[in-house]
N, C-alpha and C. Protein backbone atom coordinates (compact mmCIF):
# COMPACT_ATOMS: atom_id res chain seq x y z
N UNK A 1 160.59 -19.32 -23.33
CA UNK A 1 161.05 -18.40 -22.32
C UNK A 1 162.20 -19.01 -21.53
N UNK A 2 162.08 -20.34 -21.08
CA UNK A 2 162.68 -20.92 -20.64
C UNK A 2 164.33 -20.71 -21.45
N UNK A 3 164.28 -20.85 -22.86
CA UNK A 3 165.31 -21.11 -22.92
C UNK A 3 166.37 -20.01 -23.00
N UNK A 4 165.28 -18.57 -23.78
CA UNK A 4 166.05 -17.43 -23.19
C UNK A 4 166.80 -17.15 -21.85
N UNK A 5 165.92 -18.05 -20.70
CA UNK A 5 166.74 -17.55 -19.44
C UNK A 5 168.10 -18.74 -19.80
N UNK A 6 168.17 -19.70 -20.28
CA UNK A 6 169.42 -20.39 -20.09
C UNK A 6 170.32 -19.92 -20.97
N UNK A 7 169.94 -19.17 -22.00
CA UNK A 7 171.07 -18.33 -22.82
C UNK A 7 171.68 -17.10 -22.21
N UNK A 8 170.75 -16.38 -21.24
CA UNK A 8 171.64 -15.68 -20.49
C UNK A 8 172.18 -15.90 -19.53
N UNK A 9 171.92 -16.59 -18.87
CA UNK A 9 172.57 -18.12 -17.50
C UNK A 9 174.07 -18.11 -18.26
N UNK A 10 174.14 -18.31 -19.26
CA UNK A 10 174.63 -19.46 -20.05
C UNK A 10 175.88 -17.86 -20.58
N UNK A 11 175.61 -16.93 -21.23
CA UNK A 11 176.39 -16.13 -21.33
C UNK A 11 177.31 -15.48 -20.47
N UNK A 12 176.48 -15.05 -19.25
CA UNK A 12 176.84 -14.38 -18.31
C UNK A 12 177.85 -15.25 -17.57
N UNK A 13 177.68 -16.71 -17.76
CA UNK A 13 178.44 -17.34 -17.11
C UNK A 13 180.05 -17.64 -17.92
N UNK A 14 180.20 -17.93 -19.14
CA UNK A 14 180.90 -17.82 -19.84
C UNK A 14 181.66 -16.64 -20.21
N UNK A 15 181.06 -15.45 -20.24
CA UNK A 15 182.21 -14.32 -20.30
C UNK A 15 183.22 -14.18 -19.71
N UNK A 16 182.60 -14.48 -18.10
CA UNK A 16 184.09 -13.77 -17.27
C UNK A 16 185.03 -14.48 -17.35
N UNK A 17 185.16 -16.05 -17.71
CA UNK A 17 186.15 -16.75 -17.89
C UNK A 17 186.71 -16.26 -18.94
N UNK A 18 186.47 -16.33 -20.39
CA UNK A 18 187.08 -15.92 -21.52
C UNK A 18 187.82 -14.44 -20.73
N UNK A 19 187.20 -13.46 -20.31
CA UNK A 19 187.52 -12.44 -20.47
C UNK A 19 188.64 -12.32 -18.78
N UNK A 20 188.69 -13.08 -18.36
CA UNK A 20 190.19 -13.01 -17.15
C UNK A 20 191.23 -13.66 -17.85
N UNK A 21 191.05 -14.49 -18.95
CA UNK A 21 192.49 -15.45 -19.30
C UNK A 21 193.00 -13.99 -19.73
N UNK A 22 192.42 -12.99 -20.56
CA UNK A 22 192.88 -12.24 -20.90
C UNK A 22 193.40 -10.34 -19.89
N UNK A 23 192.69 -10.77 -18.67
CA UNK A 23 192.93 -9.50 -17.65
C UNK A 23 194.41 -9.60 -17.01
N UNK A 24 194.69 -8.31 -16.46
CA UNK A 24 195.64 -8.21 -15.74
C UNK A 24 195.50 -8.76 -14.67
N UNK A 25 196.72 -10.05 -14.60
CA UNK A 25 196.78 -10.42 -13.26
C UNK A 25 196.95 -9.93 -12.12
N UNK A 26 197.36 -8.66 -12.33
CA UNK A 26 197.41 -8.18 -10.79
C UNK A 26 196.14 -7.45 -10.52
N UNK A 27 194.79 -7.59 -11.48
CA UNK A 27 193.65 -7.05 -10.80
C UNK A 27 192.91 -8.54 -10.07
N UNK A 28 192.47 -8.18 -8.81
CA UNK A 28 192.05 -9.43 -8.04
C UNK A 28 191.05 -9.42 -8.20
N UNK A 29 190.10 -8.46 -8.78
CA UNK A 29 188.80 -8.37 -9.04
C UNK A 29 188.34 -8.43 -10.89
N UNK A 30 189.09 -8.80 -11.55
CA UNK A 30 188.85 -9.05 -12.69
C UNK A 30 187.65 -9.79 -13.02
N UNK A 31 187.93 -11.27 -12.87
CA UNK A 31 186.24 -11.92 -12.74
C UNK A 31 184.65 -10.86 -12.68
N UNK A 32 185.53 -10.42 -11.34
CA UNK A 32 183.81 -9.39 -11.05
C UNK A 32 183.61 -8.34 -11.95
N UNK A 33 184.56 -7.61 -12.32
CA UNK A 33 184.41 -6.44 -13.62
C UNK A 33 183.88 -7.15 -14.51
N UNK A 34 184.83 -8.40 -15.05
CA UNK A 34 183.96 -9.33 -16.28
C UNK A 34 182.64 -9.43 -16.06
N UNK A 35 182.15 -9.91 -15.44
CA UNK A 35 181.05 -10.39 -15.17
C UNK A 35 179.65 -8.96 -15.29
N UNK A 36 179.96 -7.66 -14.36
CA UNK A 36 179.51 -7.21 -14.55
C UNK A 36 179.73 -6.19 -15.83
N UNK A 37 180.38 -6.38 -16.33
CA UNK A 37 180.83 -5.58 -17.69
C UNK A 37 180.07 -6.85 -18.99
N UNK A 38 180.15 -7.89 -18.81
CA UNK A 38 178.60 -8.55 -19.50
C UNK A 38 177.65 -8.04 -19.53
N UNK A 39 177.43 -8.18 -18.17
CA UNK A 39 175.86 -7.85 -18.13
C UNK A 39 175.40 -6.48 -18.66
N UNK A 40 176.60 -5.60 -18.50
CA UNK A 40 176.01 -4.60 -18.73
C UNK A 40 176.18 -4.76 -20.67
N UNK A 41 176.65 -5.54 -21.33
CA UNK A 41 176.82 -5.06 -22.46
C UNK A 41 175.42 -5.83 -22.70
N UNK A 42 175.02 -7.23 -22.48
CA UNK A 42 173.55 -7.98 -22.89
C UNK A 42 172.93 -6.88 -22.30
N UNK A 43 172.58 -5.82 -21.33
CA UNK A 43 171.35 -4.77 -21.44
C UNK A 43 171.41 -4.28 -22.30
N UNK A 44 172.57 -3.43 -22.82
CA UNK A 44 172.56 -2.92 -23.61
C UNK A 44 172.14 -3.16 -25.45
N UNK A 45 172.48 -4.53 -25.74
CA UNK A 45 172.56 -4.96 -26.79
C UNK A 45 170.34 -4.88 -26.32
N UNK A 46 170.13 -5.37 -25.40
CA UNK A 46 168.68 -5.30 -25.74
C UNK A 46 167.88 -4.44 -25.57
N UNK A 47 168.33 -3.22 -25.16
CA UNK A 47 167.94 -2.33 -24.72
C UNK A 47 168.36 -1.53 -26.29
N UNK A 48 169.20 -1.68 -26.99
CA UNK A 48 169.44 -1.16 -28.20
C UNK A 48 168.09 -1.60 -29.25
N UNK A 49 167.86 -2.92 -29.40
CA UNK A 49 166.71 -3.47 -30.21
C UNK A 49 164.99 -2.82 -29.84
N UNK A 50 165.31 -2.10 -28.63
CA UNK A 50 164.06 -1.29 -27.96
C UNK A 50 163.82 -0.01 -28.68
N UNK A 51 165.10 0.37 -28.11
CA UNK A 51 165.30 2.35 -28.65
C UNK A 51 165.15 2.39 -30.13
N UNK A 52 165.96 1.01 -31.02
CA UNK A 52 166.05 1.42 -32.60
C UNK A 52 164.82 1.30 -33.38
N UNK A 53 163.52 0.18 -32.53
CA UNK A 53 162.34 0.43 -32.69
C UNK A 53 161.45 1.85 -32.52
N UNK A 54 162.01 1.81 -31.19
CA UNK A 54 160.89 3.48 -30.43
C UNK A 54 161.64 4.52 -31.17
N UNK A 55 162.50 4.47 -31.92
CA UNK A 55 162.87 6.01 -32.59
C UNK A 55 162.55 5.38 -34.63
N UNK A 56 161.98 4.49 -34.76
CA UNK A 56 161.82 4.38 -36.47
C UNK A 56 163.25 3.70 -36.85
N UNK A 57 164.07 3.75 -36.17
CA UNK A 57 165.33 3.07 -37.30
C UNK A 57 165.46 1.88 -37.75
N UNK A 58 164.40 0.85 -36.58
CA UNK A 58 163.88 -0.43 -36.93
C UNK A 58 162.42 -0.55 -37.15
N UNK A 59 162.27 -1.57 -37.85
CA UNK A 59 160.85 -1.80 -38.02
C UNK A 59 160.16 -2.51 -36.57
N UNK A 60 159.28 -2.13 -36.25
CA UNK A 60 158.80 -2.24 -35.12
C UNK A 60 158.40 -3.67 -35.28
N UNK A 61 158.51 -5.04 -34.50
CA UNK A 61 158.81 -6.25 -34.18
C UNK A 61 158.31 -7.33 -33.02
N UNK A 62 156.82 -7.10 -32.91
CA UNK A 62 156.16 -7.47 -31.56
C UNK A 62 157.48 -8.62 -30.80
N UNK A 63 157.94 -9.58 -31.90
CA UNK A 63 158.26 -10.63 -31.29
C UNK A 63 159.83 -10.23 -30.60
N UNK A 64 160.10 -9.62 -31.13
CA UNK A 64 161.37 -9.21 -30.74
C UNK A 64 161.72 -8.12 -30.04
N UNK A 65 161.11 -7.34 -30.00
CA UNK A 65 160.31 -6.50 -28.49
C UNK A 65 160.43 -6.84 -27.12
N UNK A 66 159.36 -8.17 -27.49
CA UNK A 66 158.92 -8.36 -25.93
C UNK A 66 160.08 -9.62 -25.82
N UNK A 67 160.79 -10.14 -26.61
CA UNK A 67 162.00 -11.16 -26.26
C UNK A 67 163.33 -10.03 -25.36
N UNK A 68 163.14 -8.74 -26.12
CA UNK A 68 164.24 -8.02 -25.40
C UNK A 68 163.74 -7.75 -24.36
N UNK A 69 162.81 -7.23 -23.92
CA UNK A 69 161.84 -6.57 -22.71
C UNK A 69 162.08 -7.41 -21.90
N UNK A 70 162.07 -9.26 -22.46
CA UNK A 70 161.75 -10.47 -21.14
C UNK A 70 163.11 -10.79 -20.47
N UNK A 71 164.10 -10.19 -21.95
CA UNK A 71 166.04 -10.30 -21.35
C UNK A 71 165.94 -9.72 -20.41
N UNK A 72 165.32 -7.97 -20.80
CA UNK A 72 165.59 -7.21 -19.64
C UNK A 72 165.25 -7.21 -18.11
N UNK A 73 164.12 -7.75 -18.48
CA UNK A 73 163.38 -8.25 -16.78
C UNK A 73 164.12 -9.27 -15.81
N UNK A 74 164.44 -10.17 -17.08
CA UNK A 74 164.85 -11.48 -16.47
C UNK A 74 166.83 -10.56 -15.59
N UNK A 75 167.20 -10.33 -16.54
CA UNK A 75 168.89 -9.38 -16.03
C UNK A 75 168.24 -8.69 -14.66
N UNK A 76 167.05 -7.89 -14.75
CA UNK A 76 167.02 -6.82 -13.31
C UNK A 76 167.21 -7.55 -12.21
N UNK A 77 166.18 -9.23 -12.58
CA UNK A 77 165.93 -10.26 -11.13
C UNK A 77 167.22 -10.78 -10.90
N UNK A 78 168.99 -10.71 -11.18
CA UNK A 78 169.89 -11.17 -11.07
C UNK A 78 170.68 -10.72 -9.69
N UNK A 79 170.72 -11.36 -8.92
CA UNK A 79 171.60 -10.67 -7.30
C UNK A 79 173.24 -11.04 -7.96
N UNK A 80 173.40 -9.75 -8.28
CA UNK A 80 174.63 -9.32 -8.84
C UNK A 80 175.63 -8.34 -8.01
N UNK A 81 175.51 -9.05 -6.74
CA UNK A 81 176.04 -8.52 -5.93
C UNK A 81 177.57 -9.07 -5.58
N UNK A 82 178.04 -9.91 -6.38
CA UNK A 82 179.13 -10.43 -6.18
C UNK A 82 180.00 -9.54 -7.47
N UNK A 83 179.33 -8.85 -8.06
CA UNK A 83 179.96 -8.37 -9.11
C UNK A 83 180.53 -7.26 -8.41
N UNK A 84 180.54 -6.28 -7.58
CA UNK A 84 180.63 -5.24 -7.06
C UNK A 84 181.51 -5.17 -5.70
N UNK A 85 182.97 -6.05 -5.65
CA UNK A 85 183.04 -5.93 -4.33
C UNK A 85 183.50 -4.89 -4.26
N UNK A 86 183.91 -4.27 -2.36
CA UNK A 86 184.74 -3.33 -2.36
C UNK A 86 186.30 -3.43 -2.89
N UNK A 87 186.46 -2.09 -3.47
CA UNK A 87 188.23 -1.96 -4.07
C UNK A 87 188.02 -2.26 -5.65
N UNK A 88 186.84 -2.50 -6.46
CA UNK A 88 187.12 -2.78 -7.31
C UNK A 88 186.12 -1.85 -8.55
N UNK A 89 186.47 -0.51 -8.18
CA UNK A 89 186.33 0.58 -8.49
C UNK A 89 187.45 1.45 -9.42
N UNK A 90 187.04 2.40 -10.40
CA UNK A 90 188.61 3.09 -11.14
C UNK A 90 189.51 3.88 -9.92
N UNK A 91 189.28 4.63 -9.21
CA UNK A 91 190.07 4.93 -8.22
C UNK A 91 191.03 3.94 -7.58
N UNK A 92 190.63 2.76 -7.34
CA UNK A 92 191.43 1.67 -7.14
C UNK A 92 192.66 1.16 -8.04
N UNK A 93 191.53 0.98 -9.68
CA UNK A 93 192.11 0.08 -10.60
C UNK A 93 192.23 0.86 -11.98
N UNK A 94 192.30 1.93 -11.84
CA UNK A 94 192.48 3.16 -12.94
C UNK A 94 191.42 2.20 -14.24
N UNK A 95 192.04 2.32 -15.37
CA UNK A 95 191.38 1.98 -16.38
C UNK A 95 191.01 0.32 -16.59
N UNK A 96 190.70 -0.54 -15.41
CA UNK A 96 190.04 -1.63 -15.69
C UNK A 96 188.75 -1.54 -15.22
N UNK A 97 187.74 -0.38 -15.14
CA UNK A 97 187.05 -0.09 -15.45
C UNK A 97 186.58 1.35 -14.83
N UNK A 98 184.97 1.51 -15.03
CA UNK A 98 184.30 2.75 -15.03
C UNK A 98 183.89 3.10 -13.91
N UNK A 99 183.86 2.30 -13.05
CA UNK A 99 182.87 2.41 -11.91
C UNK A 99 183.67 3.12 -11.02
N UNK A 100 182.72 4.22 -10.30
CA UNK A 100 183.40 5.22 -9.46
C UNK A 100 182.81 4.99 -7.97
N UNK A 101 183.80 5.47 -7.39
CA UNK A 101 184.06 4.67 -5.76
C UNK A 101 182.46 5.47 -5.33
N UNK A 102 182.06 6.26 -5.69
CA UNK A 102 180.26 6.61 -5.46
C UNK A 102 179.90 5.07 -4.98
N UNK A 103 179.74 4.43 -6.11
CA UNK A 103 178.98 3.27 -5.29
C UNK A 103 179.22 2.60 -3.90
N UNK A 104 180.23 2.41 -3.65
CA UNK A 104 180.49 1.69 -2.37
C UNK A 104 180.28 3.08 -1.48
N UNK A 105 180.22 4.07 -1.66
CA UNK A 105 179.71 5.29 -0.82
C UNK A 105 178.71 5.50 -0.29
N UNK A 106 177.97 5.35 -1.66
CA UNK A 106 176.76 5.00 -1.34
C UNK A 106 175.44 3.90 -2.23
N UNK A 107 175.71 2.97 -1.09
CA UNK A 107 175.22 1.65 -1.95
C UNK A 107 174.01 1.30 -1.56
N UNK A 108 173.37 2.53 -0.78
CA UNK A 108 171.38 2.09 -0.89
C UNK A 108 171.26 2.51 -2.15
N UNK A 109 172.05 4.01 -2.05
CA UNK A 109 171.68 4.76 -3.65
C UNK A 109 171.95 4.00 -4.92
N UNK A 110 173.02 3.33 -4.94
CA UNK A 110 173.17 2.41 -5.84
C UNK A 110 172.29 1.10 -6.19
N UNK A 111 171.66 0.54 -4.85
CA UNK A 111 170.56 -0.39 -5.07
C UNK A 111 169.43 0.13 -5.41
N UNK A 112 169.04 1.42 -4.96
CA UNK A 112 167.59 2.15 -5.19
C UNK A 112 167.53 2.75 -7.21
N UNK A 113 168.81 2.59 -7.76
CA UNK A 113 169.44 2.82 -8.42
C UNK A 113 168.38 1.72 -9.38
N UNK A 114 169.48 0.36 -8.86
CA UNK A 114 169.37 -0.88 -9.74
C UNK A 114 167.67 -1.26 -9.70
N UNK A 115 166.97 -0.75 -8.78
CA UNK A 115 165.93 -1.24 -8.11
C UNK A 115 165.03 -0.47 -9.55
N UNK A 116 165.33 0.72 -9.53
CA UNK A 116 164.17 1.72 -10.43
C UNK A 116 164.47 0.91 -11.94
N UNK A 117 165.87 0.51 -12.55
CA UNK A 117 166.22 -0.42 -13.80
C UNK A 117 165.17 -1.37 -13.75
N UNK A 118 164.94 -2.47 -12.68
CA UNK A 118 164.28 -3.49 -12.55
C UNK A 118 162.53 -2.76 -12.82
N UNK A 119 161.98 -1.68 -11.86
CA UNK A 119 160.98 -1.05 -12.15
C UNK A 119 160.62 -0.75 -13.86
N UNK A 120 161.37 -0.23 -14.52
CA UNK A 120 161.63 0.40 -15.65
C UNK A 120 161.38 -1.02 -16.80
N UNK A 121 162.32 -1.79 -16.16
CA UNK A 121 162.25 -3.51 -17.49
C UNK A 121 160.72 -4.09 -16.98
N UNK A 122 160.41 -4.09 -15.73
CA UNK A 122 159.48 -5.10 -15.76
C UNK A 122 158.39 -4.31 -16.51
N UNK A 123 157.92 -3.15 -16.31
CA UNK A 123 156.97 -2.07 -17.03
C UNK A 123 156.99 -2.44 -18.71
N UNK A 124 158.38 -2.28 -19.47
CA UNK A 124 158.81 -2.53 -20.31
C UNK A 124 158.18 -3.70 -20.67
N UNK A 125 158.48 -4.67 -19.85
CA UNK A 125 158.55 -6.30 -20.17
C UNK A 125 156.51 -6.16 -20.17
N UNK A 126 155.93 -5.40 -19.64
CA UNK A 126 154.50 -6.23 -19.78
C UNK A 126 153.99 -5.13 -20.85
N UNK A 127 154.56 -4.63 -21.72
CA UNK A 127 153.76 -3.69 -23.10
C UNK A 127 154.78 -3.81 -24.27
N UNK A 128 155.83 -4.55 -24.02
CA UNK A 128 156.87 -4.35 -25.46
C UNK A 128 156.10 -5.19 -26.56
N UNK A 129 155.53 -6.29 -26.29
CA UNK A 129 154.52 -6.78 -27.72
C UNK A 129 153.18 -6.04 -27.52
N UNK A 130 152.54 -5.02 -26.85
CA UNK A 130 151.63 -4.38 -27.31
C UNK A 130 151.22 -3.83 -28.54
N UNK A 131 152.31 -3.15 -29.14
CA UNK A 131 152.20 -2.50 -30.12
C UNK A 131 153.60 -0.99 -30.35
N UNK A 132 153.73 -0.69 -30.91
CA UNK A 132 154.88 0.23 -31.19
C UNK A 132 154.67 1.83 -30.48
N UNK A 133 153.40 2.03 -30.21
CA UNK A 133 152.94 2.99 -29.18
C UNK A 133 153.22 2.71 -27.55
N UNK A 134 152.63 1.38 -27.29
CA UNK A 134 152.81 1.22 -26.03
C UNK A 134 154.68 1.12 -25.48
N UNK A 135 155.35 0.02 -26.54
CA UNK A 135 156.61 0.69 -26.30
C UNK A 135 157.43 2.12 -26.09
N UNK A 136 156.80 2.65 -27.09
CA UNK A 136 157.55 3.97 -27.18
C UNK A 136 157.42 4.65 -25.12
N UNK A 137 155.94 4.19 -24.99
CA UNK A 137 155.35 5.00 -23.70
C UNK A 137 156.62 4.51 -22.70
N UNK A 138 157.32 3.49 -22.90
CA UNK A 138 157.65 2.70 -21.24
C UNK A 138 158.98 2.66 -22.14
N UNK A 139 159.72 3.28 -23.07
CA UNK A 139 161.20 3.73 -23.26
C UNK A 139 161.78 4.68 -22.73
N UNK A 140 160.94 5.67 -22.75
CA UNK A 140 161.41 7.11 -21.83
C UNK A 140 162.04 6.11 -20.54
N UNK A 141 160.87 5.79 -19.32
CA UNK A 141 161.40 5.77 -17.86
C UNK A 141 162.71 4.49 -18.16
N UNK A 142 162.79 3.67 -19.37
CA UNK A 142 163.53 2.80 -18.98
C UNK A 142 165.06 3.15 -18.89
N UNK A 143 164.99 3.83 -20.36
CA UNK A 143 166.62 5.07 -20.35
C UNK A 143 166.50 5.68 -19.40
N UNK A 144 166.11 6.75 -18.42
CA UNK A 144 165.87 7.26 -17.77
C UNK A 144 166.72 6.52 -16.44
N UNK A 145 166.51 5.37 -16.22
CA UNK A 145 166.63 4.77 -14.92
C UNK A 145 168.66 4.40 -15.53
N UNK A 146 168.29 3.92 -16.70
CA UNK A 146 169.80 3.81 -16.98
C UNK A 146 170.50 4.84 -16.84
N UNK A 147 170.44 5.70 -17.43
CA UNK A 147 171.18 7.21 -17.34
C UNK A 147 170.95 7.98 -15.83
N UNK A 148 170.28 7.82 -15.29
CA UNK A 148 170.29 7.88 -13.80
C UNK A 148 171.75 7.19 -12.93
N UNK A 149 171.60 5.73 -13.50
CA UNK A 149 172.85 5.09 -12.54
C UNK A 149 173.71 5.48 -13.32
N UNK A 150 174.27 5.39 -14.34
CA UNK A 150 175.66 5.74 -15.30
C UNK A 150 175.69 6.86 -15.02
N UNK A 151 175.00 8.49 -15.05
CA UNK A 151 175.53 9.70 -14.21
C UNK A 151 175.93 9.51 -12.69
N UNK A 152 175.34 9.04 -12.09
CA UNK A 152 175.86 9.03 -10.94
C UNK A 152 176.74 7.81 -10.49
N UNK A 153 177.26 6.91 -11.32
CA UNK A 153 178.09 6.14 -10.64
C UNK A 153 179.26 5.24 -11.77
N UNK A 154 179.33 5.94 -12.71
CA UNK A 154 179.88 5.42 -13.94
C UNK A 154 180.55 6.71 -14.61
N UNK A 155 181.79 6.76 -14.94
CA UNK A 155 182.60 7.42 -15.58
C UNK A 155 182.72 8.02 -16.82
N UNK A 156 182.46 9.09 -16.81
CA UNK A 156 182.16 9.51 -18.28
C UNK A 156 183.32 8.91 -19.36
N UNK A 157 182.23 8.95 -20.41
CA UNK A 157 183.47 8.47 -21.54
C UNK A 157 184.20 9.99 -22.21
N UNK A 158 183.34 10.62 -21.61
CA UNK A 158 184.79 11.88 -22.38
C UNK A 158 185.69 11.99 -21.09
């Protein structure tokens, strides 16, 4: 377990560097997009190994289940609050990223937001090696909480 948390320690920390040598210097908030534009892709990547189980496209995988479930828990407990300053929103910074000035609008809603994600993984995190039933049960609220914050504070891709 241990060492899963130092691989995501360990990622999260390494992206944003790689990924500013390559940003526009005139965004001052680059770092923080990096950073949170990681994180959001490691949910995703484990949150993908969840859904491709709970819908049949993977073979269902106790061990690798509850390794994604423990990513996911472990990402909710992250004070990722440096990722988010003000101004560094698309209204600000057009296409260096998604995030719409909603959040800094309103940023209980946005924490009550991140708060229900964390609700959603830890649930996740204590039945993903149950069995391929008990997952399926605690996939609904977990998408749910995702697609909750991305409608309301994330930019559609069309």
């Amino acid at each position: 377990m241990k060492k899963i948390y130092m691989t995501l320690a360990a990622a999260a920390l390494a992206l944003p560097f790689a990924t500013v040598a390559l940003s526009d210097s005139d965004n001052p908030y680059a770092a923080n997009i990096a950073a949170r534009q990681g994180q959001m892709r490691i949910q995703a990547f484990n949150i993908g190994v969840l859904v491709a189980m709970a819908r049949g496209e993977a073979e269902y995988d106790a061990t690798a289940a509850q390794t994604a479930a423990s990513n996911l828990a472990a990402i909710s407990q992250m004070d990722g609050r440096a990722y988010w300053p003000q101004g560094s929103d698309n209204a600000a910074l057009g296409d260096a990223t998604r995030a719409l000035p909603e959040i800094w609008q309103d940023m209980a809603g946005f924490g009550a937001a991140w708060g229900d994600f964390g609700t959603a993984a830890t649930a996740m995190n204590a039945v993903a090696g149950d069995g391929l039933g008990a997952l399926q049960g605690a996939i609904g609220p977990l998408g749910q909480s995702c697609a909750a914050c991305h409608r309301n504070y994330q930019q559609s891709n069309e």
